[in-house]
PDB file of N, CA and C in Angstrom:
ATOM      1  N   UNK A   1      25.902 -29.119 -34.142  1.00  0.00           N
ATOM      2  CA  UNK A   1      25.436 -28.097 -33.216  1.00  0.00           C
ATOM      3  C   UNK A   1      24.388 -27.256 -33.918  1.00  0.00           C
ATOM      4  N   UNK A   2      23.461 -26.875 -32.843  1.00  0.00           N
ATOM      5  CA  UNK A   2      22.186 -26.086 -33.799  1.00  0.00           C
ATOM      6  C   UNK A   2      22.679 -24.786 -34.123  1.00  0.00           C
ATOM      7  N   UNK A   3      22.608 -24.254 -35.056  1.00  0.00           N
ATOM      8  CA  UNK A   3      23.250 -22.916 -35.106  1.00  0.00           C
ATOM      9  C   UNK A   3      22.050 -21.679 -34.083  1.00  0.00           C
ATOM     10  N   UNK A   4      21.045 -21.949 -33.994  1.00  0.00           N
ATOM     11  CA  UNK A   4      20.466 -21.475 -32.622  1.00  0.00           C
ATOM     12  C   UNK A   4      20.744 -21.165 -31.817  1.00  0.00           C
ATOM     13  N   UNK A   5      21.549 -22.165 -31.342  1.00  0.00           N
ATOM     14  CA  UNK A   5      22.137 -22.722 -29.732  1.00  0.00           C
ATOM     15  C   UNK A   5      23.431 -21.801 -29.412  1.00  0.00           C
ATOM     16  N   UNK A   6      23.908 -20.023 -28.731  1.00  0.00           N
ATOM     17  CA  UNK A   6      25.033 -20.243 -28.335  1.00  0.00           C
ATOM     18  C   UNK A   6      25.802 -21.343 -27.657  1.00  0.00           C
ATOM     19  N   UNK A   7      27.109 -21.574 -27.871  1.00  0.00           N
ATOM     20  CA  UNK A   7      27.870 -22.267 -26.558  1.00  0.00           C
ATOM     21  C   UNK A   7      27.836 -21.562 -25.496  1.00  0.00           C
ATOM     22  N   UNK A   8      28.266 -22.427 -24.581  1.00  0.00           N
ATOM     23  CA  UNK A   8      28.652 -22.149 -22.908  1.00  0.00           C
ATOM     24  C   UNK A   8      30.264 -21.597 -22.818  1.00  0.00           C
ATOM     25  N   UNK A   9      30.094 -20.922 -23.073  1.00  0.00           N
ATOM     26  CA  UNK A   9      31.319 -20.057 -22.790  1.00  0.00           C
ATOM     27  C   UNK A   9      31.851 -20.254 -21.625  1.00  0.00           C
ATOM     28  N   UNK A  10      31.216 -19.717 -20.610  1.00  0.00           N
ATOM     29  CA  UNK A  10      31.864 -20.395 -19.460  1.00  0.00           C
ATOM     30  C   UNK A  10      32.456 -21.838 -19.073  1.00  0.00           C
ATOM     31  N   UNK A  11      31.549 -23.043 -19.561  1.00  0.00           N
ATOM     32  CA  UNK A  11      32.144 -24.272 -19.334  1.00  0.00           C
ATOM     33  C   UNK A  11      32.945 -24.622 -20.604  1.00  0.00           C
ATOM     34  N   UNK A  12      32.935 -23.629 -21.790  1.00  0.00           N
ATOM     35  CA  UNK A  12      34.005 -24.138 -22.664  1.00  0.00           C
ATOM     36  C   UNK A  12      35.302 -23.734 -21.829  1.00  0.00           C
ATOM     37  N   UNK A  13      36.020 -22.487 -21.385  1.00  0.00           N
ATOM     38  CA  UNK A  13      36.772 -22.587 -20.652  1.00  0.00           C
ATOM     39  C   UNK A  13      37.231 -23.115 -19.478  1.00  0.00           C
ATOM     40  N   UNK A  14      36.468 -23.408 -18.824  1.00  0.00           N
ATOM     41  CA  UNK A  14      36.565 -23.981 -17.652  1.00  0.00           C
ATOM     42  C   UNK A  14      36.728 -25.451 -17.895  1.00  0.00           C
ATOM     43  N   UNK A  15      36.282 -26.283 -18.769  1.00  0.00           N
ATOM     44  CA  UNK A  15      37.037 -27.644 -19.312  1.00  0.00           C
ATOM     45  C   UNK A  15      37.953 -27.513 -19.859  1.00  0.00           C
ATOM     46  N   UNK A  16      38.429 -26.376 -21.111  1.00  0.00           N
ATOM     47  CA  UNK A  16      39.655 -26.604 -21.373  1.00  0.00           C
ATOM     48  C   UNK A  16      40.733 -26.113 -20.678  1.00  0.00           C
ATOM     49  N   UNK A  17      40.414 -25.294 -19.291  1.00  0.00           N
ATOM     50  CA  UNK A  17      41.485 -25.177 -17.937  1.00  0.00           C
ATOM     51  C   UNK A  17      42.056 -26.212 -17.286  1.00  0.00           C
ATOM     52  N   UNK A  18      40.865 -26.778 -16.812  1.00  0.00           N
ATOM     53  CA  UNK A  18      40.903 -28.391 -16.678  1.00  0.00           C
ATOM     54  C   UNK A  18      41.631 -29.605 -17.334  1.00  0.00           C
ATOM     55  N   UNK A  19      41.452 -29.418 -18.601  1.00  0.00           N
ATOM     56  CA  UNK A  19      41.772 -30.463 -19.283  1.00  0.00           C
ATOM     57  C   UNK A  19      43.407 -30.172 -19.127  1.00  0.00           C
ATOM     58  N   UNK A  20      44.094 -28.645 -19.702  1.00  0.00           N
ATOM     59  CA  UNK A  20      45.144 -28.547 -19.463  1.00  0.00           C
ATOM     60  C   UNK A  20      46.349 -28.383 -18.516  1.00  0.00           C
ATOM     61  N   UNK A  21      45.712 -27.943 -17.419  1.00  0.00           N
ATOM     62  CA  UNK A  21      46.641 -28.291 -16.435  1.00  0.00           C
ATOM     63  C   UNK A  21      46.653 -29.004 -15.354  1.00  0.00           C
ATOM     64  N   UNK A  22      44.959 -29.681 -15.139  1.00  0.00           N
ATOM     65  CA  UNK A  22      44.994 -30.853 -14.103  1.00  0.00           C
ATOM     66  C   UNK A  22      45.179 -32.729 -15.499  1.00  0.00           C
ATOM     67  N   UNK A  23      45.136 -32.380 -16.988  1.00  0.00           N
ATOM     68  CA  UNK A  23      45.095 -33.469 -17.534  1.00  0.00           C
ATOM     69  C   UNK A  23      46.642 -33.534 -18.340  1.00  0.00           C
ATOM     70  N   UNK A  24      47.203 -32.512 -18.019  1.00  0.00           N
ATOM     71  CA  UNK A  24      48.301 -32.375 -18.972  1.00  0.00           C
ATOM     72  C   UNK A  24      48.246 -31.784 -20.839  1.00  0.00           C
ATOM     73  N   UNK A  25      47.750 -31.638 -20.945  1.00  0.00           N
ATOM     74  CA  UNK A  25      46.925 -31.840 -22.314  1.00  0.00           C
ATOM     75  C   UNK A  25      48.047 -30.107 -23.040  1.00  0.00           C
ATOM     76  N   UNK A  26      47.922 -29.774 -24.031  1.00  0.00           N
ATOM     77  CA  UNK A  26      48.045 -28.511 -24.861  1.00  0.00           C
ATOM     78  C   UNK A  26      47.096 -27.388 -24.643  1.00  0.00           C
ATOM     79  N   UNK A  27      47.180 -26.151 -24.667  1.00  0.00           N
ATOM     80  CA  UNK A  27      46.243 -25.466 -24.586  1.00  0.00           C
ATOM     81  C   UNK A  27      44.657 -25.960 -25.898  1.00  0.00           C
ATOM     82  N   UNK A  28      45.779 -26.422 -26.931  1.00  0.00           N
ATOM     83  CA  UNK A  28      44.968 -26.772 -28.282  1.00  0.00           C
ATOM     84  C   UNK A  28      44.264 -28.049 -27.964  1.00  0.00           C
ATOM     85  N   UNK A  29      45.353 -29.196 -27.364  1.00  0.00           N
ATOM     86  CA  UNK A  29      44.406 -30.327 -27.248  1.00  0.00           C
ATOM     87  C   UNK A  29      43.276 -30.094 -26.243  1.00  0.00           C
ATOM     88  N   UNK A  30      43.719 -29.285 -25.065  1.00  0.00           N
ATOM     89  CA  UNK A  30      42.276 -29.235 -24.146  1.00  0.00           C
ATOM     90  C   UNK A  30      41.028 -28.255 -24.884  1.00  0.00           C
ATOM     91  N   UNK A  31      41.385 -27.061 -25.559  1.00  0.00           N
ATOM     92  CA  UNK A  31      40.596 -26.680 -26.428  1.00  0.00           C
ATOM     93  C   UNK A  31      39.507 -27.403 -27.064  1.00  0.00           C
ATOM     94  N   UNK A  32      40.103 -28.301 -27.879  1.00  0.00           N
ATOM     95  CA  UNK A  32      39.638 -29.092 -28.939  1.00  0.00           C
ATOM     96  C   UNK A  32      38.283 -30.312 -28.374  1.00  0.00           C
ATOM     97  N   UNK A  33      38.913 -30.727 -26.592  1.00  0.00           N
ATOM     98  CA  UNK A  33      38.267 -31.809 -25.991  1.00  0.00           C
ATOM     99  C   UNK A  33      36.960 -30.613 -25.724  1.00  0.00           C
ATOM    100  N   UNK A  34      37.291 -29.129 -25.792  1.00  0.00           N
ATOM    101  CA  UNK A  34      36.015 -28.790 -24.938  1.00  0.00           C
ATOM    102  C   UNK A  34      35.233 -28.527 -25.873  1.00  0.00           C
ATOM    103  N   UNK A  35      36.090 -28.229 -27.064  1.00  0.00           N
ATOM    104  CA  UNK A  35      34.479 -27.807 -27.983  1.00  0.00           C
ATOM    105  C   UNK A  35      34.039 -29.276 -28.719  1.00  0.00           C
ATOM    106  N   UNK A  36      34.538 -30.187 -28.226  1.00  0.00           N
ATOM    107  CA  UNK A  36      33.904 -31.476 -28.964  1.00  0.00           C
ATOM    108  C   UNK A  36      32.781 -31.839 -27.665  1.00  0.00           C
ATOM    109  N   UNK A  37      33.043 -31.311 -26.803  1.00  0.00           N
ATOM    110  CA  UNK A  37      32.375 -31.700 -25.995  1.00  0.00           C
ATOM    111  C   UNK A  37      31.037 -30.794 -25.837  1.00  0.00           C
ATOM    112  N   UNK A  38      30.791 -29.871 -26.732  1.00  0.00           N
ATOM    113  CA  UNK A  38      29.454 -29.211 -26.940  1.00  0.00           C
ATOM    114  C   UNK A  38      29.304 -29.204 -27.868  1.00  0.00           C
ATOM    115  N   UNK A  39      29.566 -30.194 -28.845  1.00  0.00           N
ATOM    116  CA  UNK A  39      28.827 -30.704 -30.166  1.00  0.00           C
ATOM    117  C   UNK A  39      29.770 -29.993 -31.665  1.00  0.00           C
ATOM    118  N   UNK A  40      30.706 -29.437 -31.109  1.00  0.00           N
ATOM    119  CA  UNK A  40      31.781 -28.962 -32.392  1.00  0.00           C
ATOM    120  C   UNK A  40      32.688 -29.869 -32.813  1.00  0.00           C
ATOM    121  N   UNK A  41      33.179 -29.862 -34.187  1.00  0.00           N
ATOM    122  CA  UNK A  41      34.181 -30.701 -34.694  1.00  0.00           C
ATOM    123  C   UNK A  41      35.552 -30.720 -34.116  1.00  0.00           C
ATOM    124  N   UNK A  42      36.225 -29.519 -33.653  1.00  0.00           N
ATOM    125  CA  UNK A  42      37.348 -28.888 -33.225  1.00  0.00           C
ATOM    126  C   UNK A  42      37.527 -27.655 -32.528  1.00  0.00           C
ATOM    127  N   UNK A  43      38.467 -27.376 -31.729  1.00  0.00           N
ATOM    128  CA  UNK A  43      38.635 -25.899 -31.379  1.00  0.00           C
ATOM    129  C   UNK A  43      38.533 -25.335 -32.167  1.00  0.00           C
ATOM    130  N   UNK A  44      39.275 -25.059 -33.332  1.00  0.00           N
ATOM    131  CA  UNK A  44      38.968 -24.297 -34.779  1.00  0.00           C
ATOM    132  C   UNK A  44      37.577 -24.067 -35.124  1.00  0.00           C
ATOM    133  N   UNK A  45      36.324 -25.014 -35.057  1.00  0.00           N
ATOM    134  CA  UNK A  45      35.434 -24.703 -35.167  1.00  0.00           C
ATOM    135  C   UNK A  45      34.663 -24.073 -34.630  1.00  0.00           C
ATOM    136  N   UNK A  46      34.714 -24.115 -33.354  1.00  0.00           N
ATOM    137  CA  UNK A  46      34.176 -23.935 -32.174  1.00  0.00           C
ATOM    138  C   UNK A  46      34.694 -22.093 -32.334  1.00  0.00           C
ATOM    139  N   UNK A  47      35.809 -21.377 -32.439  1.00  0.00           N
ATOM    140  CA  UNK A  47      36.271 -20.177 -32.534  1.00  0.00           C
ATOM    141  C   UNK A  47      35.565 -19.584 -33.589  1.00  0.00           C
ATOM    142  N   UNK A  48      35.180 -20.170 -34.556  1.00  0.00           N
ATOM    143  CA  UNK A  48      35.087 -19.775 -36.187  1.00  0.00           C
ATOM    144  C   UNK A  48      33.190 -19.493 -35.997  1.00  0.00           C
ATOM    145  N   UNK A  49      32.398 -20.340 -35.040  1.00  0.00           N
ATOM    146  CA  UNK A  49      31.372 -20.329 -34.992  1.00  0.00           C
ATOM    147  C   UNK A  49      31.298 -19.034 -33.928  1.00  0.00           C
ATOM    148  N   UNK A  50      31.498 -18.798 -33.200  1.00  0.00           N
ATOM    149  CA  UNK A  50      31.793 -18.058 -31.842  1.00  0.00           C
ATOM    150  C   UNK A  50      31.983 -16.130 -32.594  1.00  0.00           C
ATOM    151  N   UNK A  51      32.881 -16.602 -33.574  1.00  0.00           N
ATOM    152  CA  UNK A  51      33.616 -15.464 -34.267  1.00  0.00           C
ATOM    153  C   UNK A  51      32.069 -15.004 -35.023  1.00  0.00           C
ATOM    154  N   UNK A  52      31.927 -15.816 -35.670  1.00  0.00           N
ATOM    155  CA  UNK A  52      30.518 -15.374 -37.036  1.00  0.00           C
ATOM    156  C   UNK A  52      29.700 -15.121 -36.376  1.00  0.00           C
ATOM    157  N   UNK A  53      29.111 -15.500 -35.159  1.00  0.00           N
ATOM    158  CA  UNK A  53      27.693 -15.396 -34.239  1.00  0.00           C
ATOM    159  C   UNK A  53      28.089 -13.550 -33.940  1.00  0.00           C
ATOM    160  N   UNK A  54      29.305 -13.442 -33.743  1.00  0.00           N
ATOM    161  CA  UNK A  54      29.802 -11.974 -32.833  1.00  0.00           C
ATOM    162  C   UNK A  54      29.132 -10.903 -34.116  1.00  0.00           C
ATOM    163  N   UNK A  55      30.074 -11.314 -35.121  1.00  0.00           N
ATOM    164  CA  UNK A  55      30.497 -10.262 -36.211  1.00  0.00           C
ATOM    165  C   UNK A  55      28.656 -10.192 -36.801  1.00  0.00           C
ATOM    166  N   UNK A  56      28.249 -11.180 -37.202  1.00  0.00           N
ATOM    167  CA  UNK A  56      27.144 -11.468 -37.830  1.00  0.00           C
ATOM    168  C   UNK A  56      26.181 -10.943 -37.210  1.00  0.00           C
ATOM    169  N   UNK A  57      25.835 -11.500 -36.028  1.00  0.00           N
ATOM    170  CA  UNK A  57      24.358 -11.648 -35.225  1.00  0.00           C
ATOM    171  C   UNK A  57      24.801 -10.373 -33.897  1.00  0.00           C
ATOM    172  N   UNK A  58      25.585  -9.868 -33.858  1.00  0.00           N
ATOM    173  CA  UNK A  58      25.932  -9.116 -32.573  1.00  0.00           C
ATOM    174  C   UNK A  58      25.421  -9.883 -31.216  1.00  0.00           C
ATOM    175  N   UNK A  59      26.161  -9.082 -30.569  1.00  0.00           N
ATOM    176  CA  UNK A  59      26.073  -9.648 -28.840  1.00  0.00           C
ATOM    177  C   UNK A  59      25.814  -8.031 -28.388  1.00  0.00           C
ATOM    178  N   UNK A  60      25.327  -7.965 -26.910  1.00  0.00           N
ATOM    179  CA  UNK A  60      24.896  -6.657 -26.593  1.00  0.00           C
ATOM    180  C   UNK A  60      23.779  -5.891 -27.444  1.00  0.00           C
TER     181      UNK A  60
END
C-alpha cells in the first residue's frame, strides 16, 4: 500500500460487516479479509497504519 494513499474507511467497514455476519466469519477474520482487500497484510496492519497516519500526520 502507498503510504500516500489513506484507506477507505468506509468500505473497510462495510466489508468487514459483511464478511461477518452475512459470511459467518470472526469479527478478526472479516477484519483481516477487508484490509487485505485494500492492499494490507492483516487487520493488525491495516489498524497500526490507520493509528500512525492519525497520531503522526493528523486528520482535521
Amino acid at each position: 500500500m502507498s503510504a500516500l494513499r489513506i484507506p477507505d474507511i468506509e468500505a473497510f467497514e462495510e466489508r468487514a460487516a459483511i464478511a461477518e455476519y452475512d459470511g459467518g466469519l470472526t469479527r478478526l477474520q472479516a477484519e483481516s479479509l477487508a484490509a487485505t482487500q485494500q492492499g494490507f497484510a492483516s487487520a493488525g496492519a491495516y489498524w497500526r497504519w490507520l493509528a500512525d497516519y492519525v497520531v503522526n500526520r493528523g486528520l482535521g
